[in-house]
PDB file of N, CA and C in Angstrom:
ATOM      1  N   UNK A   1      14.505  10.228   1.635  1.00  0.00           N
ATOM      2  CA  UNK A   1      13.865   8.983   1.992  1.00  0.00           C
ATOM      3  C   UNK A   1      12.756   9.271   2.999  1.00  0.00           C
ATOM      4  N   UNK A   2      11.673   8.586   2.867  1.00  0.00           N
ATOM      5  CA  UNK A   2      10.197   8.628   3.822  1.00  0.00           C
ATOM      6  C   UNK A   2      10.912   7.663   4.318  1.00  0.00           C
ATOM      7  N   UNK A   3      10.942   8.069   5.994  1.00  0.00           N
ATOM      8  CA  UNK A   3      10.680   6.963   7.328  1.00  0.00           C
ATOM      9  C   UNK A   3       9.326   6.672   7.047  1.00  0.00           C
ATOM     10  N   UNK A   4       9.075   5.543   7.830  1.00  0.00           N
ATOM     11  CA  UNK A   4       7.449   4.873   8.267  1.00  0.00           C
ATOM     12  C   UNK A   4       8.313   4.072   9.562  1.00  0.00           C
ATOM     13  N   UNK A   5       6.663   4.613  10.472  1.00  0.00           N
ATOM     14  CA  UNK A   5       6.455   3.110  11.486  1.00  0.00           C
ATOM     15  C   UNK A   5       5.368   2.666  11.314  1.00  0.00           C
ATOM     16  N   UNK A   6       4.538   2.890  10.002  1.00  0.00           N
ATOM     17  CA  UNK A   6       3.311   2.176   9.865  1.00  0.00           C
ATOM     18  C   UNK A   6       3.412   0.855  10.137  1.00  0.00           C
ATOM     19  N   UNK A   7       2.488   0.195  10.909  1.00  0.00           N
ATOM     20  CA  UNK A   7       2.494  -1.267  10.815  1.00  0.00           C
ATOM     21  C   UNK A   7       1.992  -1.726   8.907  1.00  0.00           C
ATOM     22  N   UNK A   8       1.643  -1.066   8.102  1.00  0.00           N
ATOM     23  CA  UNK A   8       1.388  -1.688   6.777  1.00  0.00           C
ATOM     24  C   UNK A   8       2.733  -1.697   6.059  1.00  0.00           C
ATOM     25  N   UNK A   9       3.591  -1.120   6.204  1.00  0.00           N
ATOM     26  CA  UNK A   9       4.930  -0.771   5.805  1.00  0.00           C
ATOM     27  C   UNK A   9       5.460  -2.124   6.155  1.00  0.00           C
ATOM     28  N   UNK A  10       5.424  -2.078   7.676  1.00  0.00           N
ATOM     29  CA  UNK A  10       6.193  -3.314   7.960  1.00  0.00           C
ATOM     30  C   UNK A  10       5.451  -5.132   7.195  1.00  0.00           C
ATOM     31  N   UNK A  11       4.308  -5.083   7.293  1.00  0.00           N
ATOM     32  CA  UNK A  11       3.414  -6.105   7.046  1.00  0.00           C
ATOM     33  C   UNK A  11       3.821  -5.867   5.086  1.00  0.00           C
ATOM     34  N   UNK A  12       3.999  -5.156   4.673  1.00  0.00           N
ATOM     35  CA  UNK A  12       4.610  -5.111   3.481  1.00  0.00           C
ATOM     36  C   UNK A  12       5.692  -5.298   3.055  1.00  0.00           C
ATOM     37  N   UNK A  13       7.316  -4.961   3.875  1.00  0.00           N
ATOM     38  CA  UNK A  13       8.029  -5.579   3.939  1.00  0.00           C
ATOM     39  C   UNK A  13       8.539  -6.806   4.235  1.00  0.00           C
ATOM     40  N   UNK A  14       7.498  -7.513   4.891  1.00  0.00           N
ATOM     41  CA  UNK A  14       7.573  -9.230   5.310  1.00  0.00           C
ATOM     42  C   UNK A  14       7.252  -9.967   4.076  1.00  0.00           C
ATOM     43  N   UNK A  15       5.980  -9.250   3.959  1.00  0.00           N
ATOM     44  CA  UNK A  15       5.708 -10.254   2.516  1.00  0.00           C
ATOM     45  C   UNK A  15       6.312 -10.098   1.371  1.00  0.00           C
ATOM     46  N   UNK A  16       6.652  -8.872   0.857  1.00  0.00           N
ATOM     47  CA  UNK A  16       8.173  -8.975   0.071  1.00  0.00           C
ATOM     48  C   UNK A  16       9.579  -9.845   0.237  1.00  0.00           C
ATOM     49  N   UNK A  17       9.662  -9.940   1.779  1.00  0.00           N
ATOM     50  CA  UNK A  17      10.767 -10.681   1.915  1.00  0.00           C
ATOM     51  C   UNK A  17      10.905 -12.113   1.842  1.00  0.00           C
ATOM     52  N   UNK A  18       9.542 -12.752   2.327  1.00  0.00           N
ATOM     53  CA  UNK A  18       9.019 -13.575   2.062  1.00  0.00           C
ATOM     54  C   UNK A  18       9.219 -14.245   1.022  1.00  0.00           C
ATOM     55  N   UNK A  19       8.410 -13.429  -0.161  1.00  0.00           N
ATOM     56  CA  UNK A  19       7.723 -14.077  -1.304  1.00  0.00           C
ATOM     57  C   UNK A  19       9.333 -14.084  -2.095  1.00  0.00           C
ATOM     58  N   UNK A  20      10.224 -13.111  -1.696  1.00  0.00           N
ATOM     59  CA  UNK A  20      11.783 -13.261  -2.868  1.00  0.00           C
ATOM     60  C   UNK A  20      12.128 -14.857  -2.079  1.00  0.00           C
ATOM     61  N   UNK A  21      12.219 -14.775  -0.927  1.00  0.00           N
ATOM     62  CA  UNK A  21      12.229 -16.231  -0.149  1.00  0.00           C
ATOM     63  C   UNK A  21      12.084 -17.163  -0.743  1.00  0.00           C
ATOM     64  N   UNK A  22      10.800 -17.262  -1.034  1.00  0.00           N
ATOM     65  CA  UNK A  22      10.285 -18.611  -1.655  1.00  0.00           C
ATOM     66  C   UNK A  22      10.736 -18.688  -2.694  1.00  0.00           C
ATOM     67  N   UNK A  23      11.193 -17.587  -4.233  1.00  0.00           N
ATOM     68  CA  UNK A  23      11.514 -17.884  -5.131  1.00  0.00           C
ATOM     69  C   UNK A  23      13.170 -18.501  -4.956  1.00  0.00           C
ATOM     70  N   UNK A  24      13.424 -18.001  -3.927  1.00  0.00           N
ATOM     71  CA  UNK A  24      15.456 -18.462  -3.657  1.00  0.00           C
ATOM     72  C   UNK A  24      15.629 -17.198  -4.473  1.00  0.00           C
ATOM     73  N   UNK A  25      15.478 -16.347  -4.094  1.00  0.00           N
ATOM     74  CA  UNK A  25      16.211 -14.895  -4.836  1.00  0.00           C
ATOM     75  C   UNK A  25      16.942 -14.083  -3.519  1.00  0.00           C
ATOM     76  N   UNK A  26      18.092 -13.425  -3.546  1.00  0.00           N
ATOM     77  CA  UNK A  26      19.036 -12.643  -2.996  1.00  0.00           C
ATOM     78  C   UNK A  26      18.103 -11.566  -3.150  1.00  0.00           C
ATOM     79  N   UNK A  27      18.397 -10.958  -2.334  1.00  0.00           N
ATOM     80  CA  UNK A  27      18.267  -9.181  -2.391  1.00  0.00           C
ATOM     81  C   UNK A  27      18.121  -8.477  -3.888  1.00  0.00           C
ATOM     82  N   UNK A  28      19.806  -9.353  -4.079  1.00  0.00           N
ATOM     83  CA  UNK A  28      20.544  -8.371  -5.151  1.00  0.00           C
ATOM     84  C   UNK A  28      19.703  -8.992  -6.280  1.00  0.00           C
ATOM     85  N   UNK A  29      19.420 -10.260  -6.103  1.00  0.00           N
ATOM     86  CA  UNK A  29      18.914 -10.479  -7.483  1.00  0.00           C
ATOM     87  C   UNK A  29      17.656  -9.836  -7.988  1.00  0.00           C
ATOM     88  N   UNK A  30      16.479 -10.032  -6.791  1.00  0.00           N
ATOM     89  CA  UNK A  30      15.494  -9.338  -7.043  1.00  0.00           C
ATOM     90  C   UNK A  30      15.531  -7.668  -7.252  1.00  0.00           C
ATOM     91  N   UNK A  31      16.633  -7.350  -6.505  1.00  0.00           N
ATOM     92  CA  UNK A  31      16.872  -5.656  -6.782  1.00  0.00           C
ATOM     93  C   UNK A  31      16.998  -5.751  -8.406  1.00  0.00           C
ATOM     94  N   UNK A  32      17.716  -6.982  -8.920  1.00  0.00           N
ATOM     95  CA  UNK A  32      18.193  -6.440 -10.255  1.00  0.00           C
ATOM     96  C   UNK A  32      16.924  -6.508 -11.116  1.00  0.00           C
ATOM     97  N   UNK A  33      15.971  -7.319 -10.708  1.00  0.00           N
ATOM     98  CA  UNK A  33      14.888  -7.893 -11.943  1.00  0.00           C
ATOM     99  C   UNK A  33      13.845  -6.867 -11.643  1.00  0.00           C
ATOM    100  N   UNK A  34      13.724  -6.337 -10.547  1.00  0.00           N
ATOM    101  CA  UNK A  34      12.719  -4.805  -9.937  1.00  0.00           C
ATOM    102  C   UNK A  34      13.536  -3.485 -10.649  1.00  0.00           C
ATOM    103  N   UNK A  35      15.110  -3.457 -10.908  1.00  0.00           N
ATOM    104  CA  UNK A  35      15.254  -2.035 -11.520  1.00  0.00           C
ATOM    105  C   UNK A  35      15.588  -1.573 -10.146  1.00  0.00           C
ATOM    106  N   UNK A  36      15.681  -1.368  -9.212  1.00  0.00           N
ATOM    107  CA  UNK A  36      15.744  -0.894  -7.770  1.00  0.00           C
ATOM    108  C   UNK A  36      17.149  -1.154  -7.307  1.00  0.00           C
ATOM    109  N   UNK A  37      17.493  -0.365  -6.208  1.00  0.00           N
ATOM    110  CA  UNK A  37      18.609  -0.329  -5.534  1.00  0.00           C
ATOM    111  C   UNK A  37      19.010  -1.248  -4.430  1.00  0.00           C
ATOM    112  N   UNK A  38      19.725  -2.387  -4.155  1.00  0.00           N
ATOM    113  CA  UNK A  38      19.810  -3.716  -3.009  1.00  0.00           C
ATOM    114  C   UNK A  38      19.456  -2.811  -1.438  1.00  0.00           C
ATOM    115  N   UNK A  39      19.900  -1.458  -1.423  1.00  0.00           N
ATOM    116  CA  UNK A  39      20.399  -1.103  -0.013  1.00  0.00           C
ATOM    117  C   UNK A  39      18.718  -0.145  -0.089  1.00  0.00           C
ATOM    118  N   UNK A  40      18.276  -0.064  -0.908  1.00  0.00           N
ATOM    119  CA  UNK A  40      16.818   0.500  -0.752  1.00  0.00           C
ATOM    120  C   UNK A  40      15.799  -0.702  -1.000  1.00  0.00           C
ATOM    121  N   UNK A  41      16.012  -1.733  -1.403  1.00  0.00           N
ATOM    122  CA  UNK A  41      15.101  -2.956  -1.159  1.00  0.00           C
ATOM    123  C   UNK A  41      14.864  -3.372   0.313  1.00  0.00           C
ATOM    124  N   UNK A  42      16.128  -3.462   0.631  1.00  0.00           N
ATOM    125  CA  UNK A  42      16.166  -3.823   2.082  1.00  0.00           C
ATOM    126  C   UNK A  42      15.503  -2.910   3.184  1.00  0.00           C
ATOM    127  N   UNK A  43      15.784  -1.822   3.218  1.00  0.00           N
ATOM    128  CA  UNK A  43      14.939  -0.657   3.747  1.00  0.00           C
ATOM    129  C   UNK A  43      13.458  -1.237   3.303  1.00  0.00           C
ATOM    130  N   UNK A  44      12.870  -1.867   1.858  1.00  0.00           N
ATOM    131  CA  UNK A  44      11.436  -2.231   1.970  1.00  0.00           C
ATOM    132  C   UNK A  44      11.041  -3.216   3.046  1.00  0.00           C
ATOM    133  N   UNK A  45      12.065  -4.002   2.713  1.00  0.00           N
ATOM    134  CA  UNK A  45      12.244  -5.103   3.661  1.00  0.00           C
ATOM    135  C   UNK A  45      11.855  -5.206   4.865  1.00  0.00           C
ATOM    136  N   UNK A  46      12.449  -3.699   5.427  1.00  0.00           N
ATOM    137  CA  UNK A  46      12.288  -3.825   6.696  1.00  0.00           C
ATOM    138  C   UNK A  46      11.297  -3.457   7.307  1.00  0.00           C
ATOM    139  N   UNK A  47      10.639  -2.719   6.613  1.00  0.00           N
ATOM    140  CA  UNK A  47       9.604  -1.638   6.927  1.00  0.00           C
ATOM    141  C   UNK A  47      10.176  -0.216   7.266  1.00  0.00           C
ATOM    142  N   UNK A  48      11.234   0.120   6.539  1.00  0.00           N
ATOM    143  CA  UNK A  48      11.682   1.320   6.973  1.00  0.00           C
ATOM    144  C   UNK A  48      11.289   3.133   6.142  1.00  0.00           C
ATOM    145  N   UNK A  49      10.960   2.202   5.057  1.00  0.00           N
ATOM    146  CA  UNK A  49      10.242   3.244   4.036  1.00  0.00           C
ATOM    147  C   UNK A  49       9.075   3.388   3.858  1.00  0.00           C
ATOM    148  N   UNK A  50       8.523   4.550   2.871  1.00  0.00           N
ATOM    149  CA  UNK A  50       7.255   4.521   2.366  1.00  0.00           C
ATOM    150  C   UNK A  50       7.201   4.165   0.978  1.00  0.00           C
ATOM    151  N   UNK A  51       6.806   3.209   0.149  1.00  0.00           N
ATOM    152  CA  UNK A  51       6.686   2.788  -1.007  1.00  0.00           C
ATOM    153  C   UNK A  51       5.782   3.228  -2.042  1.00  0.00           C
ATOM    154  N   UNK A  52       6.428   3.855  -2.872  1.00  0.00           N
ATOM    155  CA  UNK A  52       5.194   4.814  -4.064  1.00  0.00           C
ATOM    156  C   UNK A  52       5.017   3.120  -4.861  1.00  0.00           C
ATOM    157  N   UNK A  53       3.453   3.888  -5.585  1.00  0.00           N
ATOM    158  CA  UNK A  53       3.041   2.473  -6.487  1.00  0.00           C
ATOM    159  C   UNK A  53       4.106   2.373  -7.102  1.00  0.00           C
ATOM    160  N   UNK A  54       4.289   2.775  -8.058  1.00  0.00           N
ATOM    161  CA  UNK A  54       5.780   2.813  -9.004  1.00  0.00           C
ATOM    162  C   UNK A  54       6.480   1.856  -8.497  1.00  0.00           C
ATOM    163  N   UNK A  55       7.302   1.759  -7.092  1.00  0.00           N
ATOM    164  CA  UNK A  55       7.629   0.624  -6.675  1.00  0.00           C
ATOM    165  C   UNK A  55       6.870  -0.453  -6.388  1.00  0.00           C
ATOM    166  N   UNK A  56       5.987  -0.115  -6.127  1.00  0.00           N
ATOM    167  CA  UNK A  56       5.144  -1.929  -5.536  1.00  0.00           C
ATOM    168  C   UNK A  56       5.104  -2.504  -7.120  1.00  0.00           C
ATOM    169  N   UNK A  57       4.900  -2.025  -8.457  1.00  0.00           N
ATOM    170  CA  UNK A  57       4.506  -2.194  -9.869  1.00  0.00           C
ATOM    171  C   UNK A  57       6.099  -3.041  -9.982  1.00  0.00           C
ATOM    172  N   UNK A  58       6.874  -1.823  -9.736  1.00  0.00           N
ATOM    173  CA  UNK A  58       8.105  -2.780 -10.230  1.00  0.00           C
ATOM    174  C   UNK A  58       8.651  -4.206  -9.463  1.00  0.00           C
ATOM    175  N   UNK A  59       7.944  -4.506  -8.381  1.00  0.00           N
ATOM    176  CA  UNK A  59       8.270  -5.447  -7.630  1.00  0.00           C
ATOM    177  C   UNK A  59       7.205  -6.404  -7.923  1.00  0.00           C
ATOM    178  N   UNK A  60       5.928  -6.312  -7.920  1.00  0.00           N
ATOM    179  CA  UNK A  60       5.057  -6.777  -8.564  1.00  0.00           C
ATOM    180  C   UNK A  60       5.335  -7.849 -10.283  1.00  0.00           C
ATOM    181  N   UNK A  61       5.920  -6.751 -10.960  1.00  0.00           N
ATOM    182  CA  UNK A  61       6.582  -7.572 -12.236  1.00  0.00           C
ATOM    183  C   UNK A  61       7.537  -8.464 -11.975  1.00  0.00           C
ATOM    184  N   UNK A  62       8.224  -8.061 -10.686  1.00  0.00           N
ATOM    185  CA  UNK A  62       9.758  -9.183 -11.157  1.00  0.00           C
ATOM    186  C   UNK A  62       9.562 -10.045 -10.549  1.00  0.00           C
ATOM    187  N   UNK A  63       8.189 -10.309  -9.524  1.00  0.00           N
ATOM    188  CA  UNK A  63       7.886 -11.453  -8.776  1.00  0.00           C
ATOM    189  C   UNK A  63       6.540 -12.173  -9.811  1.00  0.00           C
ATOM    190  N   UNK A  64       6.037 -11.668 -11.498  1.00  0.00           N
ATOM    191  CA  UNK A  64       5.107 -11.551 -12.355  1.00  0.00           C
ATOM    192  C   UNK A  64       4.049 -11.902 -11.481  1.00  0.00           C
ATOM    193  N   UNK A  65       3.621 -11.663 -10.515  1.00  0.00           N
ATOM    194  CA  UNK A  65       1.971 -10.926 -10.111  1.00  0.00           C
ATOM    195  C   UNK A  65       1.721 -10.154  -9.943  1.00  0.00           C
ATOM    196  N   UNK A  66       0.355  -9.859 -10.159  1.00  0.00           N
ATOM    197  CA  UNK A  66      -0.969  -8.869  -9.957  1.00  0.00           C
ATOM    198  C   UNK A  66      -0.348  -7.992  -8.614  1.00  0.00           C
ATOM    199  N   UNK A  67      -0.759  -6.535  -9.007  1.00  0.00           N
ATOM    200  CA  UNK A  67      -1.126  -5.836  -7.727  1.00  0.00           C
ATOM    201  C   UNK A  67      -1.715  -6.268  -6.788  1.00  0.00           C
ATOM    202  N   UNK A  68      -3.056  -6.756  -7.405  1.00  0.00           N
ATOM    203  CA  UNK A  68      -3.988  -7.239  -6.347  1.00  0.00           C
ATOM    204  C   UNK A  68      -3.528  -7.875  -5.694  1.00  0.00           C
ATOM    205  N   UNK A  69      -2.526  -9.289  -6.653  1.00  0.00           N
ATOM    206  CA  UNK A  69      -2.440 -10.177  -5.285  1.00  0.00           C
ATOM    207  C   UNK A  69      -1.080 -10.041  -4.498  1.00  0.00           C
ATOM    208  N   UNK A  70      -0.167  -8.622  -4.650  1.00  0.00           N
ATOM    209  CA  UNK A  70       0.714  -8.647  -4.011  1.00  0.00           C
ATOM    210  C   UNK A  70       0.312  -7.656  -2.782  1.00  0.00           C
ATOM    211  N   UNK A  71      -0.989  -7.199  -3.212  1.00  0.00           N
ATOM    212  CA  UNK A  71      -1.440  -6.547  -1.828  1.00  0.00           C
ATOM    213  C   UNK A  71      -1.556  -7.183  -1.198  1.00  0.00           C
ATOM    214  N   UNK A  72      -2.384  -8.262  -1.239  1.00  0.00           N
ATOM    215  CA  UNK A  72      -3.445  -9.244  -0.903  1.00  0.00           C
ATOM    216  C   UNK A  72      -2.712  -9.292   0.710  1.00  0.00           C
ATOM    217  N   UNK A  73      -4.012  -9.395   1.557  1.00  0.00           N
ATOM    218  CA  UNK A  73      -3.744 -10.051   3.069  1.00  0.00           C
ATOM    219  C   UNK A  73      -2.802  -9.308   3.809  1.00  0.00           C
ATOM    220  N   UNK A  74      -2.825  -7.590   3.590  1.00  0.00           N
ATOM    221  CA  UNK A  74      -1.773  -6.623   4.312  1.00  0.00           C
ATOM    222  C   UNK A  74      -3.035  -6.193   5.331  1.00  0.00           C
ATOM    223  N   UNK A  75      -3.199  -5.993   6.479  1.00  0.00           N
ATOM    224  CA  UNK A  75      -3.746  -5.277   7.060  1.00  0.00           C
ATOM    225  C   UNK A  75      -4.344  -4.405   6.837  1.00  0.00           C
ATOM    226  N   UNK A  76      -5.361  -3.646   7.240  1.00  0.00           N
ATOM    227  CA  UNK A  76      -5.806  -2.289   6.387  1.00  0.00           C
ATOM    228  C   UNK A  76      -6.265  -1.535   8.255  1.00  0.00           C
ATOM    229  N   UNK A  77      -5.660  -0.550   7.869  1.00  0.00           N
ATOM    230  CA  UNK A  77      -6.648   0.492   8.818  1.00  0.00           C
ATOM    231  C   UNK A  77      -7.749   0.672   9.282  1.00  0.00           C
ATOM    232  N   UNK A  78      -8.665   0.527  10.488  1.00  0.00           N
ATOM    233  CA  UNK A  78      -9.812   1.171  10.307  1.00  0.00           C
ATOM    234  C   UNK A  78      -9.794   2.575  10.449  1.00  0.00           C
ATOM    235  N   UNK A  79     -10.258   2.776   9.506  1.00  0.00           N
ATOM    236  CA  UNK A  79     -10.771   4.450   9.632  1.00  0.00           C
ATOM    237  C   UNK A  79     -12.256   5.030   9.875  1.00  0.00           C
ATOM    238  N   UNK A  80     -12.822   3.977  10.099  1.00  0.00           N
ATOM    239  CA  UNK A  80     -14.484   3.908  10.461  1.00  0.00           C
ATOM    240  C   UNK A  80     -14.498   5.404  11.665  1.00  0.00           C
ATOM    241  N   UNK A  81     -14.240   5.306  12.585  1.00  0.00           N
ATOM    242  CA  UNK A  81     -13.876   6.100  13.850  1.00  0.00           C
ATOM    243  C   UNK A  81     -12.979   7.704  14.082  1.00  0.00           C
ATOM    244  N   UNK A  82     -12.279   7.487  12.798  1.00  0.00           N
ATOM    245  CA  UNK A  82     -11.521   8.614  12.661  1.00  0.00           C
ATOM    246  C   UNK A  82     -12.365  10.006  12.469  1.00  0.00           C
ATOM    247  N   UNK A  83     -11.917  11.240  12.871  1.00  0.00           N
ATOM    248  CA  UNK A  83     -12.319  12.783  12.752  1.00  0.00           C
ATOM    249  C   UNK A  83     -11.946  12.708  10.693  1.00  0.00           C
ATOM    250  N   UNK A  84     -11.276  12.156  10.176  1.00  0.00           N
ATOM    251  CA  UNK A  84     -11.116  12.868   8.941  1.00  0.00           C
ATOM    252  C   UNK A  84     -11.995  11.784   8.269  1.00  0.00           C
ATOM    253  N   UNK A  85     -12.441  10.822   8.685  1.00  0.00           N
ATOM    254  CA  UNK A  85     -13.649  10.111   8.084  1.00  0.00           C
ATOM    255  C   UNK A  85     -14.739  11.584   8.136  1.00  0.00           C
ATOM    256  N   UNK A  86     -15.179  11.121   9.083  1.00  0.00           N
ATOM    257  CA  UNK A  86     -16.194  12.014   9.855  1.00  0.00           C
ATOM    258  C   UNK A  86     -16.603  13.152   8.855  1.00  0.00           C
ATOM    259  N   UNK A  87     -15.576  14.320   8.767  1.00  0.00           N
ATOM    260  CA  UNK A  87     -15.537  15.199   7.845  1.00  0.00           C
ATOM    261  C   UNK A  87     -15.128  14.944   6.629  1.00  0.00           C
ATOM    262  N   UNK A  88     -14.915  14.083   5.828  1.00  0.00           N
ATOM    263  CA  UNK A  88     -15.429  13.672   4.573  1.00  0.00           C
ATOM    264  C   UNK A  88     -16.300  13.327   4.259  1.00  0.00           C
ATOM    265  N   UNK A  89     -16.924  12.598   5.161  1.00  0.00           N
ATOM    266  CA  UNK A  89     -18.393  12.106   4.767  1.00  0.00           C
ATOM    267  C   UNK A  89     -19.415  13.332   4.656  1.00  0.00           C
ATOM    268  N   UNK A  90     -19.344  13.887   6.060  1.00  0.00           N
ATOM    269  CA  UNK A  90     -19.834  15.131   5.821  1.00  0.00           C
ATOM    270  C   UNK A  90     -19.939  16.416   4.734  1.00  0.00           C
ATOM    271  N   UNK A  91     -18.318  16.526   4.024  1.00  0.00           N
ATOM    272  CA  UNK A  91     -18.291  17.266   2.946  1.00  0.00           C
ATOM    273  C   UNK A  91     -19.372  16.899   1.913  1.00  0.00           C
ATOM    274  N   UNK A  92     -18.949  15.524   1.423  1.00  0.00           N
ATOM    275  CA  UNK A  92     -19.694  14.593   0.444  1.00  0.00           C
ATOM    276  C   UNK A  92     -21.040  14.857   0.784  1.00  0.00           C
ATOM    277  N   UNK A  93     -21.529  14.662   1.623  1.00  0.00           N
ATOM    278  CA  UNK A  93     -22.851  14.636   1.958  1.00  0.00           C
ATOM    279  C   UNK A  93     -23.449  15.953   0.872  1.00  0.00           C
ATOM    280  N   UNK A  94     -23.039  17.168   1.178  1.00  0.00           N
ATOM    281  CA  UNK A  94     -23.297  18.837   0.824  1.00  0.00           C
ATOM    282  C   UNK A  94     -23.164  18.836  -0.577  1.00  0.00           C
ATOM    283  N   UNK A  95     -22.274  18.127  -1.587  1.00  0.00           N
ATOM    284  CA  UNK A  95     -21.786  18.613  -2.733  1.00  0.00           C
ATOM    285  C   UNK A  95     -22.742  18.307  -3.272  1.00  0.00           C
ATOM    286  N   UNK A  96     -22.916  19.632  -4.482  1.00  0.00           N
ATOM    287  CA  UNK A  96     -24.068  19.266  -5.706  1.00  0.00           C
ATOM    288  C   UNK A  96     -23.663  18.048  -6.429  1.00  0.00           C
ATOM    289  N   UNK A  97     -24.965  17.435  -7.002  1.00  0.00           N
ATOM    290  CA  UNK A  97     -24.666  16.628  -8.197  1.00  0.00           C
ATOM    291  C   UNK A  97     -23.589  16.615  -8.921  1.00  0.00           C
ATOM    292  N   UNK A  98     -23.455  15.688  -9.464  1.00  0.00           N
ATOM    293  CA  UNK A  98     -22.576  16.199 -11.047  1.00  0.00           C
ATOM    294  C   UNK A  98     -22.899  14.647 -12.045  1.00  0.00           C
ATOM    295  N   UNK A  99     -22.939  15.579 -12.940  1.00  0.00           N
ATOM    296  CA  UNK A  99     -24.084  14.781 -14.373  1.00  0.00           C
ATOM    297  C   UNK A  99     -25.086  13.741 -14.111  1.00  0.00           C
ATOM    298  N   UNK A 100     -25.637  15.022 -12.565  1.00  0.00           N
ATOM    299  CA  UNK A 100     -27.144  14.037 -12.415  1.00  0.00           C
ATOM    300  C   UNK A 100     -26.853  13.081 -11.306  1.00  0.00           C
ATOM    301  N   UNK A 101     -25.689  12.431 -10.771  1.00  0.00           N
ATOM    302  CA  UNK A 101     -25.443  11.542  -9.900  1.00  0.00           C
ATOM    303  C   UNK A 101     -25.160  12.349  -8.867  1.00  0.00           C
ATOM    304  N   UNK A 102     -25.588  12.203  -7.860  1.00  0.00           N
ATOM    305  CA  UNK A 102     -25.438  12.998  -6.034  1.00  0.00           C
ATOM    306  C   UNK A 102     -24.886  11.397  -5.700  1.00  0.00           C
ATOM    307  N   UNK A 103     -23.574  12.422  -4.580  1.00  0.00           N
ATOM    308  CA  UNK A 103     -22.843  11.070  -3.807  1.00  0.00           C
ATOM    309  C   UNK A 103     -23.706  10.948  -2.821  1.00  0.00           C
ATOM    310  N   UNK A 104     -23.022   9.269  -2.439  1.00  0.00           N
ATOM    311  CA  UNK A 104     -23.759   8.399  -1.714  1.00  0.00           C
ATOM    312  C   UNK A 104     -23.730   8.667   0.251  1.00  0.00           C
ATOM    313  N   UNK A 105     -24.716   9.379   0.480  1.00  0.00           N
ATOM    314  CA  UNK A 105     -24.649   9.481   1.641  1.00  0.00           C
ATOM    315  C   UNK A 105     -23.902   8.601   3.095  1.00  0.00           C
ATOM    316  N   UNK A 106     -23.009   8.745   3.288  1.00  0.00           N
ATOM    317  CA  UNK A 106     -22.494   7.637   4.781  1.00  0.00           C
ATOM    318  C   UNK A 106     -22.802   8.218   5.858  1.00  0.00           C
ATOM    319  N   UNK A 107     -23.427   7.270   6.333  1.00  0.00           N
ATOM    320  CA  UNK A 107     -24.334   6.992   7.401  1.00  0.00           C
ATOM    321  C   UNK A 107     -23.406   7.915   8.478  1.00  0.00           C
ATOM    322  N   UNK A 108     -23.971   8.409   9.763  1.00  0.00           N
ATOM    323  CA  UNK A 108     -22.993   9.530  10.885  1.00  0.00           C
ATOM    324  C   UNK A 108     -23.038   8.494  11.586  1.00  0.00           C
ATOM    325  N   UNK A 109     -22.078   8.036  12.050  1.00  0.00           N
ATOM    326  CA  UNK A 109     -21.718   7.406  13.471  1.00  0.00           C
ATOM    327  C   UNK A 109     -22.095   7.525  14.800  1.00  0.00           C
ATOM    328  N   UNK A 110     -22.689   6.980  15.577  1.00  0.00           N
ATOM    329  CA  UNK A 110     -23.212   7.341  16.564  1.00  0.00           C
ATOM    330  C   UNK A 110     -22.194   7.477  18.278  1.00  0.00           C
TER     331      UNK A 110
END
């Protein structure tokens, strides 16, 4: 099992818990209509795991929405500021073409 203390983990487990909420679904029930385990749902729940797509897909179906909109409204990181921005952009910057298209330069941070 992946620990997380990501805050997106947790902000992902709310709205999972949430949204079974609103339908009036148990744990167990939604564990059953996701294919998933009750005592590893709950761990989503809590924010205690890390969730491969595979799971968000299967949770996604048994609640029948979109990825998109079960992402929808999670927090996102900035990574504007980060050292591994920084040096990606930079890599990108250097690489040859390929079939004629050169990547798109990002701007260096000041």
């Amino acid at each position: 099992m992946n620990k997380s203390n990501e805050p997106i983990t947790q902000a992902f487990g709310q709205k999972i818990r949430a949204t079974r909420k609103s339908f009036g679904w148990s744990q167990e029930a939604l564990a059953h209509r996701a294919g998933l385990n009750r005592s590893y749902l709950g761990q989503i729940e809590r924010g205690e795991t890390l969730v491969s797509i595979v799971t968000i897909e299967k949770l996604a179906r048994a609640f029948r929405q979109s990825l998109s909109i079960l992402l929808s409204e999670l927090p996102e990181k900035d990574l504007s500021d980060s050292p591994e921005t920084a040096e990606a952009a930079s890599s990108l910057h250097n690489c040859p073409p390929v079939y004629g298209i050169r990547y798109l330069s990002i701007p260096e941070h000041e």
